[in-house]
PDB file of N, CA and C in Angstrom:
ATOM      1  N   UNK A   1       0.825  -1.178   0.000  1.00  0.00           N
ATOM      2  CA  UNK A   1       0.000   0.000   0.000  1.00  0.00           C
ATOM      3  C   UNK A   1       0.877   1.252   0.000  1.00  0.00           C
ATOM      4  N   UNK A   2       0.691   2.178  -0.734  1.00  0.00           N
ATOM      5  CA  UNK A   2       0.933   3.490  -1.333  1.00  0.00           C
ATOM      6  C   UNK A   2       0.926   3.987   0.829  1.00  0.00           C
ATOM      7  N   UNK A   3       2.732   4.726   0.789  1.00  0.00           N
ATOM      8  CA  UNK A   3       2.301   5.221   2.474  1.00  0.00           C
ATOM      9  C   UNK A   3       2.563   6.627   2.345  1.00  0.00           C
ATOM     10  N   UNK A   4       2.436   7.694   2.751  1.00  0.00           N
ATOM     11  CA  UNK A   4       2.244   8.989   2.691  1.00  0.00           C
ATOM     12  C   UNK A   4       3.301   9.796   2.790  1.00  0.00           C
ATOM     13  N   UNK A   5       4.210  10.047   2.231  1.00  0.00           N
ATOM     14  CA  UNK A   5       5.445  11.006   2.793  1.00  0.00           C
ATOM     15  C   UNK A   5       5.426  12.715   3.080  1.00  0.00           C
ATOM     16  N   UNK A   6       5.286  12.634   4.556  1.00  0.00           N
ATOM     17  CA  UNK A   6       4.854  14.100   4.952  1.00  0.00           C
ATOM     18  C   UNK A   6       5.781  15.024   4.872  1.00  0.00           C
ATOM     19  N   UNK A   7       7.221  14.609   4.136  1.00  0.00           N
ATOM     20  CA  UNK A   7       7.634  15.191   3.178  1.00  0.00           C
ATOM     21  C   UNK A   7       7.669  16.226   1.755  1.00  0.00           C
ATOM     22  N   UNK A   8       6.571  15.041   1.170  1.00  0.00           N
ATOM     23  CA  UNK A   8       6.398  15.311  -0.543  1.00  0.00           C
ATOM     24  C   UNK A   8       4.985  16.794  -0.299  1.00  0.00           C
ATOM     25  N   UNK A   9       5.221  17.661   0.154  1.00  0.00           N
ATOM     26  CA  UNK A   9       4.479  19.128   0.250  1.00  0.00           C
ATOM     27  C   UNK A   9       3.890  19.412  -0.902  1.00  0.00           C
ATOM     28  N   UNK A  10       4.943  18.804  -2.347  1.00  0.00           N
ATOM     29  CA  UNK A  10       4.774  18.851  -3.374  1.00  0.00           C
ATOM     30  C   UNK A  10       3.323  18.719  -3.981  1.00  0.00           C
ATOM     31  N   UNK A  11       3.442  17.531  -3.548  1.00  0.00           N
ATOM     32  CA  UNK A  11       2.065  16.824  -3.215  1.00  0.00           C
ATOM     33  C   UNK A  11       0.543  17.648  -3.320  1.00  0.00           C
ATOM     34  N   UNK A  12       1.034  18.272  -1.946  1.00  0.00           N
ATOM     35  CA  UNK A  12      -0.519  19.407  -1.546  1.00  0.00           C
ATOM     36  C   UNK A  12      -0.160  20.549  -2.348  1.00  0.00           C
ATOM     37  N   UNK A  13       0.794  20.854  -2.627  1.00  0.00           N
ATOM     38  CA  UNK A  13       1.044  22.071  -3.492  1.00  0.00           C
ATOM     39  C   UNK A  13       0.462  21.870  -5.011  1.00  0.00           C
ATOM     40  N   UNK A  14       0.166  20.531  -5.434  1.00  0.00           N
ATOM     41  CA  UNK A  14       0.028  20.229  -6.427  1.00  0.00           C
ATOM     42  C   UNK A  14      -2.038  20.082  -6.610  1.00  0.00           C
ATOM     43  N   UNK A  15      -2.385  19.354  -5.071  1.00  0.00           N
ATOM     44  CA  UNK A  15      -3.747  19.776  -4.824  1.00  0.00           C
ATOM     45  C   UNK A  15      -4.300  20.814  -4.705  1.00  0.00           C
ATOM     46  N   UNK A  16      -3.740  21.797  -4.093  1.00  0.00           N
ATOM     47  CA  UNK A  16      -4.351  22.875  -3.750  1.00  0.00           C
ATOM     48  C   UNK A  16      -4.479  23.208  -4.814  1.00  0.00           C
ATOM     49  N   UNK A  17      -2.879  23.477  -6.085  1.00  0.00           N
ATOM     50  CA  UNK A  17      -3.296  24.536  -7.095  1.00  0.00           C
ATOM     51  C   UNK A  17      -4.611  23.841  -8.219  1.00  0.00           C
ATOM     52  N   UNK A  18      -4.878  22.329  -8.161  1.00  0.00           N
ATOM     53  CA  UNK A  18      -5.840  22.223  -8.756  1.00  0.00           C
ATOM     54  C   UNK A  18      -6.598  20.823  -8.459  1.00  0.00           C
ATOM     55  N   UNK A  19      -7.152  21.217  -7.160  1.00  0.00           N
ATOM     56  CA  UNK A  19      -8.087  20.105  -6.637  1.00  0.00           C
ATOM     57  C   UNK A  19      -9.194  19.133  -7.579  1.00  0.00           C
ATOM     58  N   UNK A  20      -9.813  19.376  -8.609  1.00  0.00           N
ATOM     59  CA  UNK A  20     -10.081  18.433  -9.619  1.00  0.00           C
ATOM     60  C   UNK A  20      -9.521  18.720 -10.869  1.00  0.00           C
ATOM     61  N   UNK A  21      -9.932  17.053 -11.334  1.00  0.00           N
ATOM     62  CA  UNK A  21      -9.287  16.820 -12.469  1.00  0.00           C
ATOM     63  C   UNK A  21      -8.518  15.935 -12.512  1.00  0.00           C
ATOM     64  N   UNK A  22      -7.724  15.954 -13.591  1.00  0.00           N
ATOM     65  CA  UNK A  22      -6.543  14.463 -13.356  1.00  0.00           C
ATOM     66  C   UNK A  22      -5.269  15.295 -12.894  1.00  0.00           C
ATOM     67  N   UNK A  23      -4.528  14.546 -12.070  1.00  0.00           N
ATOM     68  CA  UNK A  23      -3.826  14.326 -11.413  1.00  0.00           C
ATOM     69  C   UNK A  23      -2.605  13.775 -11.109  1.00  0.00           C
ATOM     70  N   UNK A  24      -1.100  14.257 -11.155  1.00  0.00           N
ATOM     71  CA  UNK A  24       0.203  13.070 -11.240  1.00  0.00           C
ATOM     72  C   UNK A  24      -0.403  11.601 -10.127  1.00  0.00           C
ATOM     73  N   UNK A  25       0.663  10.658 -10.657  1.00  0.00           N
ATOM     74  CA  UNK A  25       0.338   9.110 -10.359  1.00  0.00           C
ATOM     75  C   UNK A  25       0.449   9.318  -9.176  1.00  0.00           C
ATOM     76  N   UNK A  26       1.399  10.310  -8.273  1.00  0.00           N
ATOM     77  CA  UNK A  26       1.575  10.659  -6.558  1.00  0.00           C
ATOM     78  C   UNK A  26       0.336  10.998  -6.121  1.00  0.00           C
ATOM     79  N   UNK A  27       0.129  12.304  -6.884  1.00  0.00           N
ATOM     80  CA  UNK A  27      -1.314  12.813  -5.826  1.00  0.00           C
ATOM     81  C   UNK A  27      -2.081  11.658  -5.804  1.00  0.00           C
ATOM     82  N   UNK A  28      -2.518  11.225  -6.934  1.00  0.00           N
ATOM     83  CA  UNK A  28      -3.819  10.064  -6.897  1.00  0.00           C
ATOM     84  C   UNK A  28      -3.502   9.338  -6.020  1.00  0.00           C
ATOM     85  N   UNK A  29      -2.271   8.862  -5.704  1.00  0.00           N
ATOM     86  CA  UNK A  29      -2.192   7.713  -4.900  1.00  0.00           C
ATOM     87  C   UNK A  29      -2.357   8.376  -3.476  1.00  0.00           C
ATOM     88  N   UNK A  30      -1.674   9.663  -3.312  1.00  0.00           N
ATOM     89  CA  UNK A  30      -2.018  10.156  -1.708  1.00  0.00           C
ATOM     90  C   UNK A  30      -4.105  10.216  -1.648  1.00  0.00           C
ATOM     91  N   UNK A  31      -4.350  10.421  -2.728  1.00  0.00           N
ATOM     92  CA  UNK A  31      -6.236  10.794  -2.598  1.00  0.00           C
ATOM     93  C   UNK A  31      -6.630   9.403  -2.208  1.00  0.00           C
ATOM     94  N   UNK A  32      -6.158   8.331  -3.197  1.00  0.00           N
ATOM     95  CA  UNK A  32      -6.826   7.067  -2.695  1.00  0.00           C
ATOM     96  C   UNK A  32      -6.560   6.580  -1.517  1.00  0.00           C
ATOM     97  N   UNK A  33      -5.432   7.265  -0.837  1.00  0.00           N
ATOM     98  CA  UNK A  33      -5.239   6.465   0.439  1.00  0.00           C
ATOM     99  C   UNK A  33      -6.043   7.649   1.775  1.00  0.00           C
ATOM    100  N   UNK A  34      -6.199   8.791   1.289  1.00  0.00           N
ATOM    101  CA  UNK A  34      -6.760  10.108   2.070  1.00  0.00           C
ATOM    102  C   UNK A  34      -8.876   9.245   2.124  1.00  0.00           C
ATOM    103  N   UNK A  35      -8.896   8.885   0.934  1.00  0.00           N
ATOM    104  CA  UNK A  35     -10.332   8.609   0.503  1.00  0.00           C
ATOM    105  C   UNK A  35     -10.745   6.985   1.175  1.00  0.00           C
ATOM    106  N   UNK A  36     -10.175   6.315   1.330  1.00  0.00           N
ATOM    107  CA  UNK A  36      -9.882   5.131   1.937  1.00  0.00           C
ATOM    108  C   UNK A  36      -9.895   4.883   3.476  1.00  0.00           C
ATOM    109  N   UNK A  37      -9.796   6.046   4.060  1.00  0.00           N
ATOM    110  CA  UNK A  37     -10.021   6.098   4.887  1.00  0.00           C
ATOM    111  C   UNK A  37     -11.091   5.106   5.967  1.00  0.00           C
ATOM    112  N   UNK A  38     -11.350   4.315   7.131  1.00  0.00           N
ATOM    113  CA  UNK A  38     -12.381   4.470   7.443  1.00  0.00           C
ATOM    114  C   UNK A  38     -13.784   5.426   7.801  1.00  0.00           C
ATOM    115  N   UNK A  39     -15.058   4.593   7.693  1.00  0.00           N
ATOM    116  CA  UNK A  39     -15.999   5.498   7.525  1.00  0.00           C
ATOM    117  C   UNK A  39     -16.299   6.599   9.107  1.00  0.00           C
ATOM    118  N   UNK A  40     -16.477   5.874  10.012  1.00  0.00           N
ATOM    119  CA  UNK A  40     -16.071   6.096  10.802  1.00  0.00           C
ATOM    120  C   UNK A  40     -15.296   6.956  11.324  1.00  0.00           C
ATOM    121  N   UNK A  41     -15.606   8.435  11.862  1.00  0.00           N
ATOM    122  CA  UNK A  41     -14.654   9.298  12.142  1.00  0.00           C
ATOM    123  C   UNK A  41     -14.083  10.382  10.872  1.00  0.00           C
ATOM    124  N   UNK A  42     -14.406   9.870   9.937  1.00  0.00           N
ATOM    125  CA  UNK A  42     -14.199  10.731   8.944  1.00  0.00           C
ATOM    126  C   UNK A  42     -14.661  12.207   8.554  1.00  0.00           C
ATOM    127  N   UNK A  43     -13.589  12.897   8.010  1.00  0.00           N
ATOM    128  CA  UNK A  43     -14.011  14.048   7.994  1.00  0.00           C
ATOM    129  C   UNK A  43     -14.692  14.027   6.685  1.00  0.00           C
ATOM    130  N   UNK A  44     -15.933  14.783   6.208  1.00  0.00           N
ATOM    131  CA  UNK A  44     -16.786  14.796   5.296  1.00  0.00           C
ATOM    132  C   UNK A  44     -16.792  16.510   5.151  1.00  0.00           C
ATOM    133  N   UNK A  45     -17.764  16.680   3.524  1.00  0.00           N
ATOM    134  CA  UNK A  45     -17.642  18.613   3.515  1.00  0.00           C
ATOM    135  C   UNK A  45     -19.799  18.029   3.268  1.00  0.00           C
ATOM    136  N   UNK A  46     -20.711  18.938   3.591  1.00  0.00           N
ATOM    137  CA  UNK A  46     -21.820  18.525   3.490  1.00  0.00           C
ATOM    138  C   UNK A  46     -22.273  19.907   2.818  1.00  0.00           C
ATOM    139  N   UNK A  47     -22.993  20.029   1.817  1.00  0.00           N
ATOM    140  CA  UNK A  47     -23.428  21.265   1.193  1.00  0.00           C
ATOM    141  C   UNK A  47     -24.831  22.086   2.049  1.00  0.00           C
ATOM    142  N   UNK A  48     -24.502  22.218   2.795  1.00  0.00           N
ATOM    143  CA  UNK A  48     -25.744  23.115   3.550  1.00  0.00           C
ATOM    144  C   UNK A  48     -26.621  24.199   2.718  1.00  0.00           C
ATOM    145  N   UNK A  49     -25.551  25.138   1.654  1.00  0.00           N
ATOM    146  CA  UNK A  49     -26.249  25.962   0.926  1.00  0.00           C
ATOM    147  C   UNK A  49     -26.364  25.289  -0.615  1.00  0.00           C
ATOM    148  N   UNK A  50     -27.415  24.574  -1.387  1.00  0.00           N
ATOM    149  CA  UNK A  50     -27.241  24.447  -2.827  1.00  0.00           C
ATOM    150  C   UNK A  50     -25.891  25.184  -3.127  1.00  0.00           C
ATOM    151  N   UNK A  51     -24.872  24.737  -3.625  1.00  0.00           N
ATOM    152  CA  UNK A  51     -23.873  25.819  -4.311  1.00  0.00           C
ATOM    153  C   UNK A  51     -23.211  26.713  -3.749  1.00  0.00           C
ATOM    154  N   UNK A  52     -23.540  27.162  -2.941  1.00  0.00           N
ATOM    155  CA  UNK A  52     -22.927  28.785  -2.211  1.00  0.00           C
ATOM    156  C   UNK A  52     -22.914  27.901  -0.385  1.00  0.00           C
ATOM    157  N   UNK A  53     -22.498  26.623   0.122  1.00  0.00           N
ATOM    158  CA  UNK A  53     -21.785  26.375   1.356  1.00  0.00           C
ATOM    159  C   UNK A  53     -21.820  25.264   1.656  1.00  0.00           C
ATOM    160  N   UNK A  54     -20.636  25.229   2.434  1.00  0.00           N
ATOM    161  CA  UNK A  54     -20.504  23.285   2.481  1.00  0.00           C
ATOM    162  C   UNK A  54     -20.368  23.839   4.176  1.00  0.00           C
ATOM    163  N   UNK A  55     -20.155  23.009   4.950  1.00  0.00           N
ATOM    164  CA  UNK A  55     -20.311  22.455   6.457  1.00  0.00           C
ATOM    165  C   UNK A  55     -19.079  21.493   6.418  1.00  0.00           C
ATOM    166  N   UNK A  56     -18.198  21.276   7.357  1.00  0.00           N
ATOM    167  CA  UNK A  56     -17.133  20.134   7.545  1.00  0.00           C
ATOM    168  C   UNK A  56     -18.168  19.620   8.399  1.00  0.00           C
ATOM    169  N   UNK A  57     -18.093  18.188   8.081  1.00  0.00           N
ATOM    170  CA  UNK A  57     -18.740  17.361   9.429  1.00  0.00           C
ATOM    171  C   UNK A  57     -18.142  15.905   9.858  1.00  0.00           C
ATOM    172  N   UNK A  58     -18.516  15.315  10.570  1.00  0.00           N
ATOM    173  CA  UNK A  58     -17.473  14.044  10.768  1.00  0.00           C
ATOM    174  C   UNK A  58     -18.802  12.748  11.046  1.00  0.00           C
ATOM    175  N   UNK A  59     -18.263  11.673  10.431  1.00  0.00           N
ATOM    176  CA  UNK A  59     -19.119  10.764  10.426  1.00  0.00           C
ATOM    177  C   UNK A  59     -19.005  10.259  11.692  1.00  0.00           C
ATOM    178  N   UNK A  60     -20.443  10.323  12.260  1.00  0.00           N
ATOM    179  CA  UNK A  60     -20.601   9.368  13.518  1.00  0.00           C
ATOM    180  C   UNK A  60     -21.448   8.463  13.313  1.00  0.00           C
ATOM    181  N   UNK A  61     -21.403   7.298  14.504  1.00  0.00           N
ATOM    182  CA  UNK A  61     -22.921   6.534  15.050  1.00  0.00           C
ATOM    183  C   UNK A  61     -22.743   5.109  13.658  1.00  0.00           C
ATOM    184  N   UNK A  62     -24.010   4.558  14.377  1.00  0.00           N
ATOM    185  CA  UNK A  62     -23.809   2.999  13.549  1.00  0.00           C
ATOM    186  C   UNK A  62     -25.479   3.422  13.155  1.00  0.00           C
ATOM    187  N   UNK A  63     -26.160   3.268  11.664  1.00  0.00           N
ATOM    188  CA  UNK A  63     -25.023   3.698  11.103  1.00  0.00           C
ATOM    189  C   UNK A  63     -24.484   4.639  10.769  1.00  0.00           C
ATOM    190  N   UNK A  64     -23.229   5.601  10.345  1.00  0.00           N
ATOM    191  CA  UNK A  64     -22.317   6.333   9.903  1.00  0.00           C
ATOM    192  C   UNK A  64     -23.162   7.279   9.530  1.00  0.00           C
ATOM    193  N   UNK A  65     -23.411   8.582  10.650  1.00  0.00           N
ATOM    194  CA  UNK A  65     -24.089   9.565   9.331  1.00  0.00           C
ATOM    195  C   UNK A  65     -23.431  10.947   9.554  1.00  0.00           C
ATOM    196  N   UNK A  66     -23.417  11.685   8.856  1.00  0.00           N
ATOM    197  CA  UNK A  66     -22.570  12.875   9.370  1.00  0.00           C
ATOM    198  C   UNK A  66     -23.093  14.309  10.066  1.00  0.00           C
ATOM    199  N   UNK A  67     -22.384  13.949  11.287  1.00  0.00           N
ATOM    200  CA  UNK A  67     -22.367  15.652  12.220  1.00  0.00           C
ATOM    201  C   UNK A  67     -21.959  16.544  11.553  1.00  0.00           C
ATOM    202  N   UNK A  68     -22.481  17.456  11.966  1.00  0.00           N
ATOM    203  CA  UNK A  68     -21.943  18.724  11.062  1.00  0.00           C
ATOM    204  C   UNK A  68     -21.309  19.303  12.624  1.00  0.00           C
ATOM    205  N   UNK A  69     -20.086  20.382  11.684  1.00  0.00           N
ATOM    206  CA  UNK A  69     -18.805  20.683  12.575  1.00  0.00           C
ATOM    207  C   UNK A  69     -18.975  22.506  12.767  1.00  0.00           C
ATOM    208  N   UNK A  70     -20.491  23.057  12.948  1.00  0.00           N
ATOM    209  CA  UNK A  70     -20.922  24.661  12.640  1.00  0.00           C
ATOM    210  C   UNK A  70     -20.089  25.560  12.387  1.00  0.00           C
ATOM    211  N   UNK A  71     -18.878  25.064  13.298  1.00  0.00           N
ATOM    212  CA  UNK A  71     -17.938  26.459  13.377  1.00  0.00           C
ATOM    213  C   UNK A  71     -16.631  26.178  12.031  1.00  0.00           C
ATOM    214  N   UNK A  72     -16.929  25.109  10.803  1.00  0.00           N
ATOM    215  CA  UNK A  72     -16.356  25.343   9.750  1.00  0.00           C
ATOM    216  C   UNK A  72     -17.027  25.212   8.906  1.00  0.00           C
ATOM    217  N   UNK A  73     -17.792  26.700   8.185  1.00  0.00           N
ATOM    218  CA  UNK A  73     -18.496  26.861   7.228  1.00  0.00           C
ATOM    219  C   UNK A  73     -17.603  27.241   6.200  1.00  0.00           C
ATOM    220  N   UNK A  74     -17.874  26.882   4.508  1.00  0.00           N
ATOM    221  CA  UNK A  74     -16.887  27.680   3.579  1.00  0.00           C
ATOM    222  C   UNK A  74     -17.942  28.276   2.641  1.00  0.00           C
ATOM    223  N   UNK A  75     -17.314  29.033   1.600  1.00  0.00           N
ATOM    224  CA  UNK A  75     -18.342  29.464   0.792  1.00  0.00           C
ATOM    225  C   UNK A  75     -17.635  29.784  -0.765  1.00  0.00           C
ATOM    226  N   UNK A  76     -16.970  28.539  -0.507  1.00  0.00           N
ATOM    227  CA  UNK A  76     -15.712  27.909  -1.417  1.00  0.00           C
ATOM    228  C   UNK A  76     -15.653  26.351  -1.435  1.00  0.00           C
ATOM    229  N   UNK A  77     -16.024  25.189  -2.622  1.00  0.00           N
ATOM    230  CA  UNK A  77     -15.794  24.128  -2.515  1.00  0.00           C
ATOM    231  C   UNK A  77     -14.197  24.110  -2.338  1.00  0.00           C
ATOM    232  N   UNK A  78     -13.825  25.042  -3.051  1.00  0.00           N
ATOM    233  CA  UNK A  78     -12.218  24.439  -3.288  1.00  0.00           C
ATOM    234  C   UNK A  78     -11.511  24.361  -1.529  1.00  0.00           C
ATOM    235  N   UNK A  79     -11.887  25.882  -1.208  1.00  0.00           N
ATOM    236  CA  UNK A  79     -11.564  26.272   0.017  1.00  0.00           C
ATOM    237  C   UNK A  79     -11.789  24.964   0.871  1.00  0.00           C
ATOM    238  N   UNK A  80     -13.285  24.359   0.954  1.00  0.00           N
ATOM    239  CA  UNK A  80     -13.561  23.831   2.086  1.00  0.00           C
ATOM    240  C   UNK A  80     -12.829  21.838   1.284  1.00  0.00           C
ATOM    241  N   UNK A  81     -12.622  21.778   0.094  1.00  0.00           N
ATOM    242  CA  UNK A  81     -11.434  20.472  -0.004  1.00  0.00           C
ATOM    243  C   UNK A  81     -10.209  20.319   0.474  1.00  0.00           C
ATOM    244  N   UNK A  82      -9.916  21.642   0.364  1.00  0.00           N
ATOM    245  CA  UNK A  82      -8.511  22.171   0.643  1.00  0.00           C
ATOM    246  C   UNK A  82      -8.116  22.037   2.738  1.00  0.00           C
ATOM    247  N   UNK A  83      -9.374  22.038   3.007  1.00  0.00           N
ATOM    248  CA  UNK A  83      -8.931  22.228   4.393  1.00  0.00           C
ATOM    249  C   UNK A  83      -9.293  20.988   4.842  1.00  0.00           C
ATOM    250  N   UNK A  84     -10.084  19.678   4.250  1.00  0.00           N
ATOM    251  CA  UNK A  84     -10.741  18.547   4.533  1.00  0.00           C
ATOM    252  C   UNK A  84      -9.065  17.718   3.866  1.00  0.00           C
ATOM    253  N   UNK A  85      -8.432  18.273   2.972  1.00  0.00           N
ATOM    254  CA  UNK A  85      -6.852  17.297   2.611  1.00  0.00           C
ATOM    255  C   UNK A  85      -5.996  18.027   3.655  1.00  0.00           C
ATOM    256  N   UNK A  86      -6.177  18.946   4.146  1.00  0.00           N
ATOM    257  CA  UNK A  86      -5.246  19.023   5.317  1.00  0.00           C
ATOM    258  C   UNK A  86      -5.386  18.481   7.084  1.00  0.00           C
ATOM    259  N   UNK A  87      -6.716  18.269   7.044  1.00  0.00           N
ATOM    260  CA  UNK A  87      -6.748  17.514   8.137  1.00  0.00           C
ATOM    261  C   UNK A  87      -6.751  16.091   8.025  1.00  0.00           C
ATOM    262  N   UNK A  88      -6.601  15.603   6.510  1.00  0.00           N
ATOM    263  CA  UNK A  88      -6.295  14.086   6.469  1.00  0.00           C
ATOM    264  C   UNK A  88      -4.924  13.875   6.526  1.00  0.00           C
ATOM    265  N   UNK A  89      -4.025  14.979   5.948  1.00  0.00           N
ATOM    266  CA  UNK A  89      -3.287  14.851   5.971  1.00  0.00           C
ATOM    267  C   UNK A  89      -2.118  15.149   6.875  1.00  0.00           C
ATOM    268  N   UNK A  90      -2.681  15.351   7.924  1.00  0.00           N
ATOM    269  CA  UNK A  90      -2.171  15.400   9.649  1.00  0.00           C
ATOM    270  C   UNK A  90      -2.623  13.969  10.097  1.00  0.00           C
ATOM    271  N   UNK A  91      -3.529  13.566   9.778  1.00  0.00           N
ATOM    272  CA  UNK A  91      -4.154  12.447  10.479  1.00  0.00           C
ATOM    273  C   UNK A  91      -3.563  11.153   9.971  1.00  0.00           C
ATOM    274  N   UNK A  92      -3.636  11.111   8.769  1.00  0.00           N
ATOM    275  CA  UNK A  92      -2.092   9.632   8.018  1.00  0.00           C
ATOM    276  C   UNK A  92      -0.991  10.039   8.352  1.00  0.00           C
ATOM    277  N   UNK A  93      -0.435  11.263   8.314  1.00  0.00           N
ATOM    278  CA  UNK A  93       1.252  11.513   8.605  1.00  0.00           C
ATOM    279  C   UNK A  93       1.601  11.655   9.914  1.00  0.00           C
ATOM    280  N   UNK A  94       0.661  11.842  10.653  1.00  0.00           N
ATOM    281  CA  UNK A  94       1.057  12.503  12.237  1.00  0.00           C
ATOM    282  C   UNK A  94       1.408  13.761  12.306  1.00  0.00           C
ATOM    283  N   UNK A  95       1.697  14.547  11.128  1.00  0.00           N
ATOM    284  CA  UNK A  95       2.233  15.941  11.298  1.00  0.00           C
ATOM    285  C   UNK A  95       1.299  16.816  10.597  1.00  0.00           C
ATOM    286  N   UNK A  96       1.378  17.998  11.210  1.00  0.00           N
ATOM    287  CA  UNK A  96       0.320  19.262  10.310  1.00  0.00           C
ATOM    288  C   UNK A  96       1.457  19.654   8.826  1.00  0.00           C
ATOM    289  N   UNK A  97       0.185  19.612   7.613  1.00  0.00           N
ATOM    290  CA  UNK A  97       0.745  20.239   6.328  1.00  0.00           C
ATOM    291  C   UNK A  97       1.110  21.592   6.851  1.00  0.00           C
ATOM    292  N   UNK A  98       2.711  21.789   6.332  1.00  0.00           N
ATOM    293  CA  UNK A  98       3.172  23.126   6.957  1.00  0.00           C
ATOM    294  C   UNK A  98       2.935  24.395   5.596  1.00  0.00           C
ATOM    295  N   UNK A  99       1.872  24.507   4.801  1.00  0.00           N
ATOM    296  CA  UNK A  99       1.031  25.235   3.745  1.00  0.00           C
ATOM    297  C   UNK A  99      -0.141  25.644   3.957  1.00  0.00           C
ATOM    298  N   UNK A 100      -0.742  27.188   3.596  1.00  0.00           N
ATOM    299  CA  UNK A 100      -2.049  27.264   4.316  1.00  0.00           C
ATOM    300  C   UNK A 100      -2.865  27.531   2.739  1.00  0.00           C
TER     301      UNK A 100
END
C-alpha cells in the first residue's frame, strides 16, 4: 500500500493549485489512500447551501451519518477540499501540512 510522505508538500502544493481533475500518479495515490479512509470518524464537507456552502462534518454513530462541525463553514468548494486534505493529511502523517 501506497504510504504517505509528509515530506512530498509537493504533493498538496500540487492539490491545492488544482483540486479536480486528473492528477500526477503521486497525488492520486495520496487521494486514494486520504479517501480510503475508514468510515467512521471521517471528515466529510456537506453542502448546507445548494452551491454557495458546504459544512465540515465528521461521520458518527452505527449507522455512519454525518455531524456537522458549525464552526467550519466555507463558501468555497475548493476552500472547504482544501482544508478537509489538510486535516487528512495530519491524520495519516502525524504531522500538520506546513502550507495554508
Amino acid at each position: 500500500m501506497f504510504k504517505i510522505d509528509p515530506a512530498r508538500v509537493d504533493l498538496a502544493r500540487e492539490f491545492k493549485a488544482k483540486p479536480y481533475g486528473e492528477h500526477s500518479p503521486d497525488l492520486q495515490a495520496v487521494l486514494t489512500v486520504m479517501r480510503g479512509l475508514p468510515i467512521e470518524g471521517k471528515h466529510v464537507l456537506v453542502m448546507t447551501e445548494p452551491h454557495r456552502q458546504w459544512t465540515l462534518a465528521r461521520m458518527t454513530g452505527r449507522p455512519p451519518k454525518p455531524e456537522l462541525l458549525s464552526n467550519h463553514v466555507f463558501h468555497s468548494l475548493e476552500e472547504a477540499e482544501w482544508f478537509v486534505f489538510k486535516l487528512r493529511w495530519e491524520q495519516i502523517t502525524g504531522q500538520p501540512l506546513p502550507l495554508d
